[in-house]
C-alpha atoms as a PDB file:
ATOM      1  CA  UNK A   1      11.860  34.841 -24.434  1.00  0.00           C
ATOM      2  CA  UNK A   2      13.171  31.941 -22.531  1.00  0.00           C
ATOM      3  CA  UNK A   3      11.712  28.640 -21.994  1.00  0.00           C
ATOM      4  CA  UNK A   4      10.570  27.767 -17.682  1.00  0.00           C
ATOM      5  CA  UNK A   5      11.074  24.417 -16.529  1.00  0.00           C
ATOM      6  CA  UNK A   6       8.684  23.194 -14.523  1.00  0.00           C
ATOM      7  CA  UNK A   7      10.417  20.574 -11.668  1.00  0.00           C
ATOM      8  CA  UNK A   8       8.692  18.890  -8.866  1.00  0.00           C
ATOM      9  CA  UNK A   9       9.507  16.150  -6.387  1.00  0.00           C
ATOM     10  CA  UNK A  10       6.428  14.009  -7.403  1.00  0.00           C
ATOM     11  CA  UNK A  11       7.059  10.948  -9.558  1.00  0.00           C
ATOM     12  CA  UNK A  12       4.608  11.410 -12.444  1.00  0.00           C
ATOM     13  CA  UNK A  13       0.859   9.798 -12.296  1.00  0.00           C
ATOM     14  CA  UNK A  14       1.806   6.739 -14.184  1.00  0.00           C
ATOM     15  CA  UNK A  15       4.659   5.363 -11.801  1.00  0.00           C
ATOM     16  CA  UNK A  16       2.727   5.945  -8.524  1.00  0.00           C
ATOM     17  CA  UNK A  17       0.326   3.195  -7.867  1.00  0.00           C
ATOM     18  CA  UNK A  18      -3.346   4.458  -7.929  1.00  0.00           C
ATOM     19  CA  UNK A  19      -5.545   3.293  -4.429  1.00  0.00           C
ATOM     20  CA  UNK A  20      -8.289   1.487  -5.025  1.00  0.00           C
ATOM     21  CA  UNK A  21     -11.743   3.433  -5.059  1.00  0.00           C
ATOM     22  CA  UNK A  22     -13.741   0.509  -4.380  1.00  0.00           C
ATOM     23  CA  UNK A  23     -13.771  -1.260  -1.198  1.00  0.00           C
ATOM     24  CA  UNK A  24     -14.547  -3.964  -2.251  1.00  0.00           C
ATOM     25  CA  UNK A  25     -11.683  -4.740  -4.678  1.00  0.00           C
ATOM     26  CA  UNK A  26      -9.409  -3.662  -1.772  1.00  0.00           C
ATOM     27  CA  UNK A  27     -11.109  -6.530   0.408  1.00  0.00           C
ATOM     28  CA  UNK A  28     -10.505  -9.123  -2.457  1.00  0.00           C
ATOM     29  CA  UNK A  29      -7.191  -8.259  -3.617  1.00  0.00           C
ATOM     30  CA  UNK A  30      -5.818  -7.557   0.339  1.00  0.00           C
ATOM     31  CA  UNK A  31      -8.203  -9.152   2.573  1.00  0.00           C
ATOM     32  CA  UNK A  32     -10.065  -7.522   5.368  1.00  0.00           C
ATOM     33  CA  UNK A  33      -8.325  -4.927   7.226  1.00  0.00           C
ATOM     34  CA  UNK A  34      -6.091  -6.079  10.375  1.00  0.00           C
ATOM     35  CA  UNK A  35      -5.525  -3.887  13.245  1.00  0.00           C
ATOM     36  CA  UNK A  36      -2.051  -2.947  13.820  1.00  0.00           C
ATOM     37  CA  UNK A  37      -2.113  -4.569  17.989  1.00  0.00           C
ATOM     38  CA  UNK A  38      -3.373  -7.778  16.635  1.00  0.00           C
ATOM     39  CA  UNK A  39      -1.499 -10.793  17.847  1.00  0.00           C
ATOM     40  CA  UNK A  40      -0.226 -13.105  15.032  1.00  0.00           C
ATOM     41  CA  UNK A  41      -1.533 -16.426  15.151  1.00  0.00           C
ATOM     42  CA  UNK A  42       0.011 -19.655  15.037  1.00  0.00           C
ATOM     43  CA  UNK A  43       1.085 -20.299  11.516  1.00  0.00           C
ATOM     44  CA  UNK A  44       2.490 -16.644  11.545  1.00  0.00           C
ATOM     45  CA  UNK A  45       4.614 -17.334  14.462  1.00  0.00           C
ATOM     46  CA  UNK A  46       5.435 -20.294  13.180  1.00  0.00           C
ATOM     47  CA  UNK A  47       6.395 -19.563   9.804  1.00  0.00           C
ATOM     48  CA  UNK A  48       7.967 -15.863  10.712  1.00  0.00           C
ATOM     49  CA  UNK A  49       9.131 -16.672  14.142  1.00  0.00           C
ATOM     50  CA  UNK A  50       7.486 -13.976  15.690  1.00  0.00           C
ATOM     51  CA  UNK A  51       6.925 -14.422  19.388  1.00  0.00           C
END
């Protein structure tokens, strides 16, 4: 009987990041949630040189 090797694609569990499941912790690790069209404001532009 021979042995099957199971391959796949996906990194294993431990080298993917996990999200976070609480909101919360996502708000105080990341800040609140910016919409992608928002204009940067004037330290952004001034530090990144975005127009």
């Amino acid at each position: 009987m021979s042995s099957s090797v199971f391959r796949s694609s996906r990194p294993h569990d431990w080298i993917m990041p996990r999200p976070h499941t609480d909101a919360h912790q996502r708000l105080i690790t990341y800040g609140p949630i910016q919409p992608m069209d928002a204009q940067p404001g004037w330290l952004e532009r001034l530090l990144f040189g975005r127009a």
